[in-house]
N, C-alpha and C. Protein backbone atom coordinates (compact mmCIF):
# COMPACT_ATOMS: atom_id res chain seq x y z
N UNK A 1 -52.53 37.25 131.54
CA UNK A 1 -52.06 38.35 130.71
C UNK A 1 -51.44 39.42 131.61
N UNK A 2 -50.08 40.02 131.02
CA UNK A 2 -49.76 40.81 132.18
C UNK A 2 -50.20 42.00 131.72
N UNK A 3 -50.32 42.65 133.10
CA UNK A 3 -51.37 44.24 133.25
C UNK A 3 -50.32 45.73 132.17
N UNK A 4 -51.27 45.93 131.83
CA UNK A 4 -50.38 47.43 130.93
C UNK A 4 -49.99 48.22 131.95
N UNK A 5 -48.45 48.74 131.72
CA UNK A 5 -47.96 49.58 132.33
C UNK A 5 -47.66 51.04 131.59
N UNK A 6 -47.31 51.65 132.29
CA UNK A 6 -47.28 53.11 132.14
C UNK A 6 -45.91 53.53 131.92
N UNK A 7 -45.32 54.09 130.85
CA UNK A 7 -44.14 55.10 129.91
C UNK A 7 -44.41 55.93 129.42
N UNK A 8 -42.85 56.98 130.33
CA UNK A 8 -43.05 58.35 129.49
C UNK A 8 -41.68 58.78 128.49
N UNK A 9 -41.94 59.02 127.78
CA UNK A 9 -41.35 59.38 126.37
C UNK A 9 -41.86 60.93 126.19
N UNK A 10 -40.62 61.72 126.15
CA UNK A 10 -40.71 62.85 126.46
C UNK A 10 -42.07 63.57 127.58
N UNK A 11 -42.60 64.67 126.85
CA UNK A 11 -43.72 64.40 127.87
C UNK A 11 -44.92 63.93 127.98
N UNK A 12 -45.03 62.97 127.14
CA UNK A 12 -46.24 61.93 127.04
C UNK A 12 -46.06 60.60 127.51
N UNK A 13 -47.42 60.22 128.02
CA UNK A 13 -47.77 58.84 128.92
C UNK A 13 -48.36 57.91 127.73
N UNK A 14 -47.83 56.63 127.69
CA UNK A 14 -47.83 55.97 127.24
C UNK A 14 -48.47 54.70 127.91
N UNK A 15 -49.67 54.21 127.85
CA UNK A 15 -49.98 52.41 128.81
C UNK A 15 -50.20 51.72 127.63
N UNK A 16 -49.33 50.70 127.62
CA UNK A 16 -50.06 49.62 127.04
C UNK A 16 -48.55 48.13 127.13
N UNK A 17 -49.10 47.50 126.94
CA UNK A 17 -48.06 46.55 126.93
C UNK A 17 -46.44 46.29 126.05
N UNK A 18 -45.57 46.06 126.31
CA UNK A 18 -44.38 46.25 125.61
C UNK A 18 -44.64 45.58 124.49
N UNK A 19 -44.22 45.75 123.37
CA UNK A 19 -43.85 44.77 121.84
C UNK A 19 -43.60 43.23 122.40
N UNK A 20 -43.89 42.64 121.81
CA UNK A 20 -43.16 40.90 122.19
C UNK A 20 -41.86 41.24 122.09
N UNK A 21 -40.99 40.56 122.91
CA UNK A 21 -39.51 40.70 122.52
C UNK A 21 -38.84 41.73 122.46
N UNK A 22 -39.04 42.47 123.46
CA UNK A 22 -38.75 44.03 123.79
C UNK A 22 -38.99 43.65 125.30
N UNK A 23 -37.42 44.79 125.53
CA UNK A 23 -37.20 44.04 127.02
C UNK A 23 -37.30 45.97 127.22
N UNK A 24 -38.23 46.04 128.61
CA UNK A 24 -38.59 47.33 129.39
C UNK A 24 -37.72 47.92 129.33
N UNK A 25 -37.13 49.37 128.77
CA UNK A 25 -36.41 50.09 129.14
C UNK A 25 -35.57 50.52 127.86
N UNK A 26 -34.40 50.47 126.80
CA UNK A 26 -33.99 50.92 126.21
C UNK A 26 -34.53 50.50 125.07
N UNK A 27 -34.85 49.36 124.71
CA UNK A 27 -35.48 48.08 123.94
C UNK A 27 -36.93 49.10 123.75
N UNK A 28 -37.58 49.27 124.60
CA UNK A 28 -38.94 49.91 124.35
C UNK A 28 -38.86 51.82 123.71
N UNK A 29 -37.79 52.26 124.42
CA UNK A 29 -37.76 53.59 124.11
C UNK A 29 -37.24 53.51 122.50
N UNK A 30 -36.53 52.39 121.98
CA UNK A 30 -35.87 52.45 120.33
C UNK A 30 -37.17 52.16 120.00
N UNK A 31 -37.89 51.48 120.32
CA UNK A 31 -39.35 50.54 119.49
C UNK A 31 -40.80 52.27 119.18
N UNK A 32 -40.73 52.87 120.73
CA UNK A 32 -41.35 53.86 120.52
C UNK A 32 -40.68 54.93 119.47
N UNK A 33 -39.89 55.10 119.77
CA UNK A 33 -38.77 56.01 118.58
C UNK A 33 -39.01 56.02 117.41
N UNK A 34 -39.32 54.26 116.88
CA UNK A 34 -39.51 53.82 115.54
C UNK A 34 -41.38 54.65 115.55
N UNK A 35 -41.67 54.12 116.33
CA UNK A 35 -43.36 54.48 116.08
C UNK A 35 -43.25 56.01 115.43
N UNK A 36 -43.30 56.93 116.25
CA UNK A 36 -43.21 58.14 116.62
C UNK A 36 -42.21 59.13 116.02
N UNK A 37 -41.25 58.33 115.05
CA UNK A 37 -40.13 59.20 114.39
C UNK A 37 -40.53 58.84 112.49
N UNK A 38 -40.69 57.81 112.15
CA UNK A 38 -41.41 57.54 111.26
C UNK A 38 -42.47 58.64 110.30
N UNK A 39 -41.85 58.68 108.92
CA UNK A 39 -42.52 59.87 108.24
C UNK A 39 -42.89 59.15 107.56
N UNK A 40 -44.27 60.21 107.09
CA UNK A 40 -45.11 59.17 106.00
C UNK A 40 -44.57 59.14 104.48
N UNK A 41 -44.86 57.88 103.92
CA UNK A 41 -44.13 57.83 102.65
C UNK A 41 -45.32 57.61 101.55
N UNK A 42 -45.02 57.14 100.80
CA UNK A 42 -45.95 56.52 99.27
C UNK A 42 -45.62 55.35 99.96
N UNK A 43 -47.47 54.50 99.68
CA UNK A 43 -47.57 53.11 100.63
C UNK A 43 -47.80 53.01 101.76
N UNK A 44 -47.92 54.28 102.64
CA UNK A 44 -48.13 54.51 104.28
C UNK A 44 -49.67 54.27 104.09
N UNK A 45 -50.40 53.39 105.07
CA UNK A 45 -51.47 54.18 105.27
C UNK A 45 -51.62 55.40 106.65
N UNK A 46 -52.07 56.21 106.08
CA UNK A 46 -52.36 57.10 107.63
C UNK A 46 -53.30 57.94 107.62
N UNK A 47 -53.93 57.78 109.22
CA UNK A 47 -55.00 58.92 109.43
C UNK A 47 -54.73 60.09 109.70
N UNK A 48 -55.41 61.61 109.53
CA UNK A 48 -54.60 62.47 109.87
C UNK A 48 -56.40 63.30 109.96
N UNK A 49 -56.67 64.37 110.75
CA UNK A 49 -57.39 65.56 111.18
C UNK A 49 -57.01 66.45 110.05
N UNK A 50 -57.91 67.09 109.73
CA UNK A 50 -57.68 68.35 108.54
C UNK A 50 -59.32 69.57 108.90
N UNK A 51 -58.84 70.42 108.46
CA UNK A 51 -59.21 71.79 108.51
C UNK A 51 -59.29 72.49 107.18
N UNK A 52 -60.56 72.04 106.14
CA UNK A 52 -60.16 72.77 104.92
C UNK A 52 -60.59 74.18 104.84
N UNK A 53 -59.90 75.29 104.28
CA UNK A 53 -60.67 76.42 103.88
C UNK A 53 -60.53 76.86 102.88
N UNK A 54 -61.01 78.23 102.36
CA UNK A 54 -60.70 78.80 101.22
C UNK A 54 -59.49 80.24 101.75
N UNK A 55 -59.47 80.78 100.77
CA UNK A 55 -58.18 81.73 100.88
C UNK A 55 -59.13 83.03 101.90
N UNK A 56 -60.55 83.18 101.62
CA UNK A 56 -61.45 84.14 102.35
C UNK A 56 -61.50 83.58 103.76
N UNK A 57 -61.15 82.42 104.24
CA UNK A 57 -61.71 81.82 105.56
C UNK A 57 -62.65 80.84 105.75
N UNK A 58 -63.43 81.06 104.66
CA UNK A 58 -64.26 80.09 104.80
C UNK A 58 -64.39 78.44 104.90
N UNK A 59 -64.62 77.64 105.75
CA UNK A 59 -64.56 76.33 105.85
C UNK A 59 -65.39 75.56 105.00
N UNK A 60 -64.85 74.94 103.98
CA UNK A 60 -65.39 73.71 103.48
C UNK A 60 -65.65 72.27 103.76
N UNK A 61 -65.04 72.02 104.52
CA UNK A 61 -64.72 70.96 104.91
C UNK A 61 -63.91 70.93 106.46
N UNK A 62 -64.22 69.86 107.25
CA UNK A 62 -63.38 69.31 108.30
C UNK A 62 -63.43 68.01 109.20
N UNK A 63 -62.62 67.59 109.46
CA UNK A 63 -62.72 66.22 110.20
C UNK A 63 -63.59 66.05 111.69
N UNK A 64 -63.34 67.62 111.91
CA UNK A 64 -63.94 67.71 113.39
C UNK A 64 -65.30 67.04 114.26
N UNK A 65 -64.89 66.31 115.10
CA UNK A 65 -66.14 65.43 115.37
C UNK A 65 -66.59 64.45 114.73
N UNK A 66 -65.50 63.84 114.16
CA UNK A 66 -65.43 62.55 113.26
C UNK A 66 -64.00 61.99 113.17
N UNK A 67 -64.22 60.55 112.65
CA UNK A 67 -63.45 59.73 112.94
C UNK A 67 -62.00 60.28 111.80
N UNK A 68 -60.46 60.59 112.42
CA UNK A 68 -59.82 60.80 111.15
C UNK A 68 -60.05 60.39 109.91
N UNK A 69 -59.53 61.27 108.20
CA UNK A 69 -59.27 61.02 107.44
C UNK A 69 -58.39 59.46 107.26
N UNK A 70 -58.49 58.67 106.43
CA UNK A 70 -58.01 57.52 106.35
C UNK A 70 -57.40 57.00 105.35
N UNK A 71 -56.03 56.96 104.19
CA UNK A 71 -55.99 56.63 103.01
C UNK A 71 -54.45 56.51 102.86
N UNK A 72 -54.30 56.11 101.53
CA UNK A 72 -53.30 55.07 101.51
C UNK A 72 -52.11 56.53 100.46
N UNK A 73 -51.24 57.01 101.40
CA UNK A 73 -49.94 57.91 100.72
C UNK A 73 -49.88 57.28 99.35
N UNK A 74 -49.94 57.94 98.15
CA UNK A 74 -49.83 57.48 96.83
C UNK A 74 -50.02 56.84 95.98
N UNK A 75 -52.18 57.04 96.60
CA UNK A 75 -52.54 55.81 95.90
C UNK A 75 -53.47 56.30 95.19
N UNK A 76 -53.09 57.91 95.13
CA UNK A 76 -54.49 58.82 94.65
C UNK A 76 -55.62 58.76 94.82
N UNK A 77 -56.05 58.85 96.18
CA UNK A 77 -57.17 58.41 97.05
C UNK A 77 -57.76 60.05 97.10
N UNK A 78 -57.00 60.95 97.73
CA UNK A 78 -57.36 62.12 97.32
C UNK A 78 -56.89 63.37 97.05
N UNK A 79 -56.72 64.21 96.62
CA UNK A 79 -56.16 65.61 95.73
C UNK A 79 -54.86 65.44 95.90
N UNK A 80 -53.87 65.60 94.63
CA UNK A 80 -52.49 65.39 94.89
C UNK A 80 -51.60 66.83 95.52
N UNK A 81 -52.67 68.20 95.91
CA UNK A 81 -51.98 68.85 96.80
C UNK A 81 -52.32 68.04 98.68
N UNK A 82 -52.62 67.54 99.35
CA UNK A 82 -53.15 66.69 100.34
C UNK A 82 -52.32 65.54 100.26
N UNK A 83 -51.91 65.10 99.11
CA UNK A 83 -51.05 64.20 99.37
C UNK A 83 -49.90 64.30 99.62
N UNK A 84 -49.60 65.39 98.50
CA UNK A 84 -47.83 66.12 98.99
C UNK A 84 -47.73 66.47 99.96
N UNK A 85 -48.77 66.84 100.73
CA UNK A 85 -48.88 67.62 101.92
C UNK A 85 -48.40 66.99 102.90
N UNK A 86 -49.19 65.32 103.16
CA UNK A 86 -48.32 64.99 103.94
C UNK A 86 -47.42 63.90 103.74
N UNK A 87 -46.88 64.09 103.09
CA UNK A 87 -45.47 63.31 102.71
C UNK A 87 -44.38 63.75 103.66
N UNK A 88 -43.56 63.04 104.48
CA UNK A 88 -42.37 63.77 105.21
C UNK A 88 -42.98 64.11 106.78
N UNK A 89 -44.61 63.75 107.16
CA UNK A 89 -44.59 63.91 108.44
C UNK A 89 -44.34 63.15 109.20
N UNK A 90 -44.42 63.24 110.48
CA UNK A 90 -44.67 62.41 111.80
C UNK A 90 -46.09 62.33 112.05
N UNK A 91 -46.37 61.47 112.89
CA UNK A 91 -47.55 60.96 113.46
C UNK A 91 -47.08 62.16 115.20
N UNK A 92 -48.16 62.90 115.30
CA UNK A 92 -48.44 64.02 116.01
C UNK A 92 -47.65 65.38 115.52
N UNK A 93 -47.76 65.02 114.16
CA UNK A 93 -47.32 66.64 113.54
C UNK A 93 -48.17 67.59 113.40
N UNK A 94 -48.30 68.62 113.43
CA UNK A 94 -49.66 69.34 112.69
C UNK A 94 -48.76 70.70 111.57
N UNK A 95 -49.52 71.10 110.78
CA UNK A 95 -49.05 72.19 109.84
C UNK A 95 -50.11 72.39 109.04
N UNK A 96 -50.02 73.64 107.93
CA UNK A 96 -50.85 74.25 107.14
C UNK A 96 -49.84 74.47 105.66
N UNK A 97 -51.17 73.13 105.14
CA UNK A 97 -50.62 73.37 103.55
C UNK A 97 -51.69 74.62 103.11
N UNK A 98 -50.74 75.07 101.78
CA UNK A 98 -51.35 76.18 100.86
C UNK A 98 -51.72 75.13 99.51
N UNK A 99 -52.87 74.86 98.98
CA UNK A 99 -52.81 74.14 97.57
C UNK A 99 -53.92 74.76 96.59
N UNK A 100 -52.56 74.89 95.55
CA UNK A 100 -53.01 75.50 94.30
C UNK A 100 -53.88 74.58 93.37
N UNK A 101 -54.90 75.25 93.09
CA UNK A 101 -55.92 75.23 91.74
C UNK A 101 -55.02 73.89 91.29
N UNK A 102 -54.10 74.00 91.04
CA UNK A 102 -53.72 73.20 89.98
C UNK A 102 -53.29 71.75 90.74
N UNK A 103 -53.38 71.78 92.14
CA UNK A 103 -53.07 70.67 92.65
C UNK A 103 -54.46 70.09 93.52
N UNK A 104 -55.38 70.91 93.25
CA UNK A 104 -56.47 70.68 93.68
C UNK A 104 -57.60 70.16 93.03
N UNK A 105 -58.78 70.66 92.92
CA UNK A 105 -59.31 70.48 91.16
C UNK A 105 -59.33 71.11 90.25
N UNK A 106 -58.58 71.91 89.83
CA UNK A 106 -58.38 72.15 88.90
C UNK A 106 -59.17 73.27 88.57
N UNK A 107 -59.22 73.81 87.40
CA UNK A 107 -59.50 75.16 86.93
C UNK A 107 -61.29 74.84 86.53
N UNK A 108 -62.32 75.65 86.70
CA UNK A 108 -63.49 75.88 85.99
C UNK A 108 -63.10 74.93 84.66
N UNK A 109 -64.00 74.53 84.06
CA UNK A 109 -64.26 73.77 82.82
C UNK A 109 -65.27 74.30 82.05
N UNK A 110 -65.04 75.16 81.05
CA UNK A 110 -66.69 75.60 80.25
C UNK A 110 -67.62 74.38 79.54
N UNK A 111 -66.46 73.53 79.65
CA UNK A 111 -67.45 72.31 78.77
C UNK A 111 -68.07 71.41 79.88
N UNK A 112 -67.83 72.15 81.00
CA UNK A 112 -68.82 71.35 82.50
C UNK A 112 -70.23 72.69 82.53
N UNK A 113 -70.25 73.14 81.85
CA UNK A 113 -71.44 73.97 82.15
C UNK A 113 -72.44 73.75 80.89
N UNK A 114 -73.47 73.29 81.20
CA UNK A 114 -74.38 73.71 80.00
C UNK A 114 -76.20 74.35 80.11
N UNK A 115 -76.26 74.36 79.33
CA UNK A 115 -77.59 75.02 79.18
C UNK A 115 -78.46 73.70 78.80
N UNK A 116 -79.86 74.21 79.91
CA UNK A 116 -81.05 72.81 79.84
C UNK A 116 -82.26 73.66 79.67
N UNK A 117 -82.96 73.30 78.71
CA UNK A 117 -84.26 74.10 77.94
C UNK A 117 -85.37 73.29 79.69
N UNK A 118 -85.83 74.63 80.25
CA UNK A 118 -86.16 74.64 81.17
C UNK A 118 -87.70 74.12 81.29
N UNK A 119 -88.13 73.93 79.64
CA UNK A 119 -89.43 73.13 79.27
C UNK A 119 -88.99 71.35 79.79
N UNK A 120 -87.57 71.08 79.92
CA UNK A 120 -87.53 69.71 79.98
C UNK A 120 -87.16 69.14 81.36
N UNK A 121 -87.96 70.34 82.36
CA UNK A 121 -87.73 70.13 83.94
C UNK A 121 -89.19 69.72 83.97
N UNK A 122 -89.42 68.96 84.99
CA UNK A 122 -90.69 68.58 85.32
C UNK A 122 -91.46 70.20 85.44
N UNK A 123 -92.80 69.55 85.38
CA UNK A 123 -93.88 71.08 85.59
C UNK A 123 -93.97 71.45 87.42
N UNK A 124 -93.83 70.10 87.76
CA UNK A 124 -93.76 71.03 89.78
C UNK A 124 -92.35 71.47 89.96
N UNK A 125 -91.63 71.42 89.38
CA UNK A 125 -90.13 71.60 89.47
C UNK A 125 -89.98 72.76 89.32
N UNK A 126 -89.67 73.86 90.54
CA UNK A 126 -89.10 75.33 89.98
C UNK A 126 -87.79 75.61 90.36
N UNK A 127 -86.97 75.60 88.98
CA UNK A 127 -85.40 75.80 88.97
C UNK A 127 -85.04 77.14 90.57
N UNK A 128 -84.23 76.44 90.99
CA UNK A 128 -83.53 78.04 91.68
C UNK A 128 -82.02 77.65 91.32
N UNK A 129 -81.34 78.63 91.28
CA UNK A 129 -79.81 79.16 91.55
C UNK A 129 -79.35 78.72 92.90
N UNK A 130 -78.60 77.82 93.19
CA UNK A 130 -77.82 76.39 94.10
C UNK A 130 -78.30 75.50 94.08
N UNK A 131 -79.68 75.37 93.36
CA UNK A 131 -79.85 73.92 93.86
C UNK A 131 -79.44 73.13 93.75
N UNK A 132 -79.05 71.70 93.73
CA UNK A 132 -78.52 70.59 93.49
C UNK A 132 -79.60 69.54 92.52
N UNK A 133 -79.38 69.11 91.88
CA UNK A 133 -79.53 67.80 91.10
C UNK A 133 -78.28 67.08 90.50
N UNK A 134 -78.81 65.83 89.44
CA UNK A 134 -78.43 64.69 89.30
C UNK A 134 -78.80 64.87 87.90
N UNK A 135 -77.83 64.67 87.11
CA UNK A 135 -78.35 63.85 85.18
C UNK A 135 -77.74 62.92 85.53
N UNK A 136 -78.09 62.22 84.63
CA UNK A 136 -77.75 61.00 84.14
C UNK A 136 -77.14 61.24 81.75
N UNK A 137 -75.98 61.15 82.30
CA UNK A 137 -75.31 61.12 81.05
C UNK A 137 -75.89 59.82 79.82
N UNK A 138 -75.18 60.12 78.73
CA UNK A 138 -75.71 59.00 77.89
C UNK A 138 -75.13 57.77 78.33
N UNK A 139 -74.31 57.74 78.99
CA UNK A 139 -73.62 56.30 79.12
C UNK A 139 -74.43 55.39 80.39
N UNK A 140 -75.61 56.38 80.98
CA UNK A 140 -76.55 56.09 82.05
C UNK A 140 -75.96 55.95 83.42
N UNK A 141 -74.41 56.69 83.60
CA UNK A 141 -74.31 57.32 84.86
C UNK A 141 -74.58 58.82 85.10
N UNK A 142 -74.75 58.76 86.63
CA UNK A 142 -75.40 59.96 87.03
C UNK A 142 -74.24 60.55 87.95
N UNK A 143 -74.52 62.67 87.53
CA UNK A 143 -73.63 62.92 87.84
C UNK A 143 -74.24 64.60 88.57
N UNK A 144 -73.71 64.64 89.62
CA UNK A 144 -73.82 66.35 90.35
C UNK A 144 -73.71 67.67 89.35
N UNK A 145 -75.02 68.03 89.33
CA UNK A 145 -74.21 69.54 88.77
C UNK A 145 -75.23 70.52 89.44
N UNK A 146 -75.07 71.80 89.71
CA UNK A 146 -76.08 72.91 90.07
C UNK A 146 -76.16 73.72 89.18
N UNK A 147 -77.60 74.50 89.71
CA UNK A 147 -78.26 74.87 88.83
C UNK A 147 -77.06 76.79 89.27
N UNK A 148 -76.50 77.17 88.08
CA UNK A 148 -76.11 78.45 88.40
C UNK A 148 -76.73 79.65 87.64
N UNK A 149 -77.70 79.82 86.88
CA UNK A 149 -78.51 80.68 86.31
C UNK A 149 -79.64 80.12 85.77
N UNK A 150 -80.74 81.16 86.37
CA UNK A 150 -82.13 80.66 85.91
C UNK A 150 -82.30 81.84 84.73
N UNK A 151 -82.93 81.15 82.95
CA UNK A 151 -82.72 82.44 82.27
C UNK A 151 -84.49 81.92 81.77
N UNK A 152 -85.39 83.10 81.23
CA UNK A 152 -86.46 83.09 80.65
C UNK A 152 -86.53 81.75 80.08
N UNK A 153 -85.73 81.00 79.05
CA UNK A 153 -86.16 79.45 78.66
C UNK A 153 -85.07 78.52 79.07
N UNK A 154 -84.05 78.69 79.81
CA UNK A 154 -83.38 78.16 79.91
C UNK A 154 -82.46 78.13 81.08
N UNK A 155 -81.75 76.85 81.70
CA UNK A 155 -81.27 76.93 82.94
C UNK A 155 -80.03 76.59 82.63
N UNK A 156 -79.08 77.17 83.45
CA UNK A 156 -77.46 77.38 83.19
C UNK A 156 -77.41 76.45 84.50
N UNK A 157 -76.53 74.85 84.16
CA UNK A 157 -76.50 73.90 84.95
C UNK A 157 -74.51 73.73 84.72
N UNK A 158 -73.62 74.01 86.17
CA UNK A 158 -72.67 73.94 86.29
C UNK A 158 -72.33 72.22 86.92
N UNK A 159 -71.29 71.30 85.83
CA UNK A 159 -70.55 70.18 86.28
C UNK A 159 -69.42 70.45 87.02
N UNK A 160 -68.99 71.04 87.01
CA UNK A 160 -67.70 71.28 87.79
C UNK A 160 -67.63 71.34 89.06
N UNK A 161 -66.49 70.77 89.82
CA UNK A 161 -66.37 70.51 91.14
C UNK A 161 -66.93 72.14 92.04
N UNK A 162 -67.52 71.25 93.17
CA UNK A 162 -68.06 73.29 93.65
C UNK A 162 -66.22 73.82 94.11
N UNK A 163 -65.40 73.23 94.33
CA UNK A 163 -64.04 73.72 94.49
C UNK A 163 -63.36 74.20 93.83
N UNK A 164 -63.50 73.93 92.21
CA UNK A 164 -63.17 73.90 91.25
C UNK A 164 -62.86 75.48 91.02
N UNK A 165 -61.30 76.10 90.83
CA UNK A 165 -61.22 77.22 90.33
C UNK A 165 -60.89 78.02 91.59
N UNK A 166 -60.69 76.91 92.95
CA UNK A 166 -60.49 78.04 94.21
C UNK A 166 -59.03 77.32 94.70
N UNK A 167 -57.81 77.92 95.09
CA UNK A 167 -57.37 77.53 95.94
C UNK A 167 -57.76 77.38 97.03
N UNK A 168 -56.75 75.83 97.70
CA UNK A 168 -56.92 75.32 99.14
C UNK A 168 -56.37 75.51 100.73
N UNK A 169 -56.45 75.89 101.23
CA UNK A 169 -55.55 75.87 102.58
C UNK A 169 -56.19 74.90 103.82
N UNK A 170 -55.60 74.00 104.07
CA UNK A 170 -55.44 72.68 105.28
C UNK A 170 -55.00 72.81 106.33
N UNK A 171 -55.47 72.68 107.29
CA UNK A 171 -54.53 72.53 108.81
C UNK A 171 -54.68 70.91 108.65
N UNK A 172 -53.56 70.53 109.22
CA UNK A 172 -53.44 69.12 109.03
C UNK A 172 -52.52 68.68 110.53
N UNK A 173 -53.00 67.22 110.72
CA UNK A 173 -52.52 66.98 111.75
C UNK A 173 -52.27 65.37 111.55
N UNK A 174 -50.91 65.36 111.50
CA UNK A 174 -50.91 63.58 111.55
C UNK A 174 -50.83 62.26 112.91
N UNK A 175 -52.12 61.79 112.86
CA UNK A 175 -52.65 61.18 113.40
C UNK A 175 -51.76 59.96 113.83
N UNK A 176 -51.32 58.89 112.83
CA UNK A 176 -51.11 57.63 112.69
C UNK A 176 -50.09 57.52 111.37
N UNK A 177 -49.54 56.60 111.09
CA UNK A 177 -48.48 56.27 110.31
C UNK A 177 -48.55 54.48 110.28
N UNK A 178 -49.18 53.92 109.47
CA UNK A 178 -48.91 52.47 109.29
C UNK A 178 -48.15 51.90 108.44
């Protein structure tokens, strides 16, 4: 097997072995070109680094110290502001999308909030305000909601995404392009 050699393409080092059928030198710089000039489309898969926050700063989310994001451009894998987002990059791009409520999840839902007669929580069970649980709907899937008000008989239990009703802002960085 012959040994990986070393190319630079602008100012990055490159080792690894040429394409089959790619002859060293102009042949390899068009082949890297293709890699590296290549924007992502609908049907790409690509990994990309992200940085989520809210409009206050606050971080919800991030890739950091984990393996990139991974999913398939236009396959509604996840939020269709994230997807627009990166439509049109390169693989070592980075930028900051802005995404609206409406491209995100969407607005509060009042019919995701309801009221649970707090007699029908277990007796060691004491409701607090964030906690997390699980119902189980009539159709016998189970689904996230928190608890957002504890009232004298009754507990105010929110379905709605905890994102739900906030715009998004992303630092994004594209990783890969397949």
């Amino acid at each position: 097997m012959e040994n990986p050699k070393s190319y630079y393409f602008g100012n990055s080092l490159f080792s690894h072995l040429p394409p089959q059928n790619v002859q060293v030198g102009s042949d390899l710089i068009i082949e890297i070109k293709k890699i590296f000039m290549q924007e992502a489309k609908n049907g790409n898969q690509v990994k990309v680094h992200y940085h989520g926050r809210l409009d206050d700063g606050t971080t919800f989310d991030s890739s950091e110290g984990r393996s990139p994001l991974q999913f398939e451009v236009g396959a509604g894998q996840v939020i269709k502001g994230f997807e627009d987002g990166v439509l049109g990059m390169k693989a070592g791009e980075k930028k900051t999308i802005h995404i609206s409520v409406h491209e995100a999840y969407g607005e509060k839902s009042e019919d995701m909030i309801i009221e649970f007669p707090l007699d029908q929580f277990p007796p060691d069970m004491k409701p607090e305000i964030g906690m997390q649980l699980n119902l189980r709907g009539q159709d016998g899937r189970s689904f996230p909601v928190v608890i957002s008000e504890v009232k004298k008989d009754l507990v105010v239990l929110d379905g709605n995404h905890p994102l739900a009703g906030k715009d998004l802002i992303f630092d994004i960085e594209m990783v890969e392009i397949q």
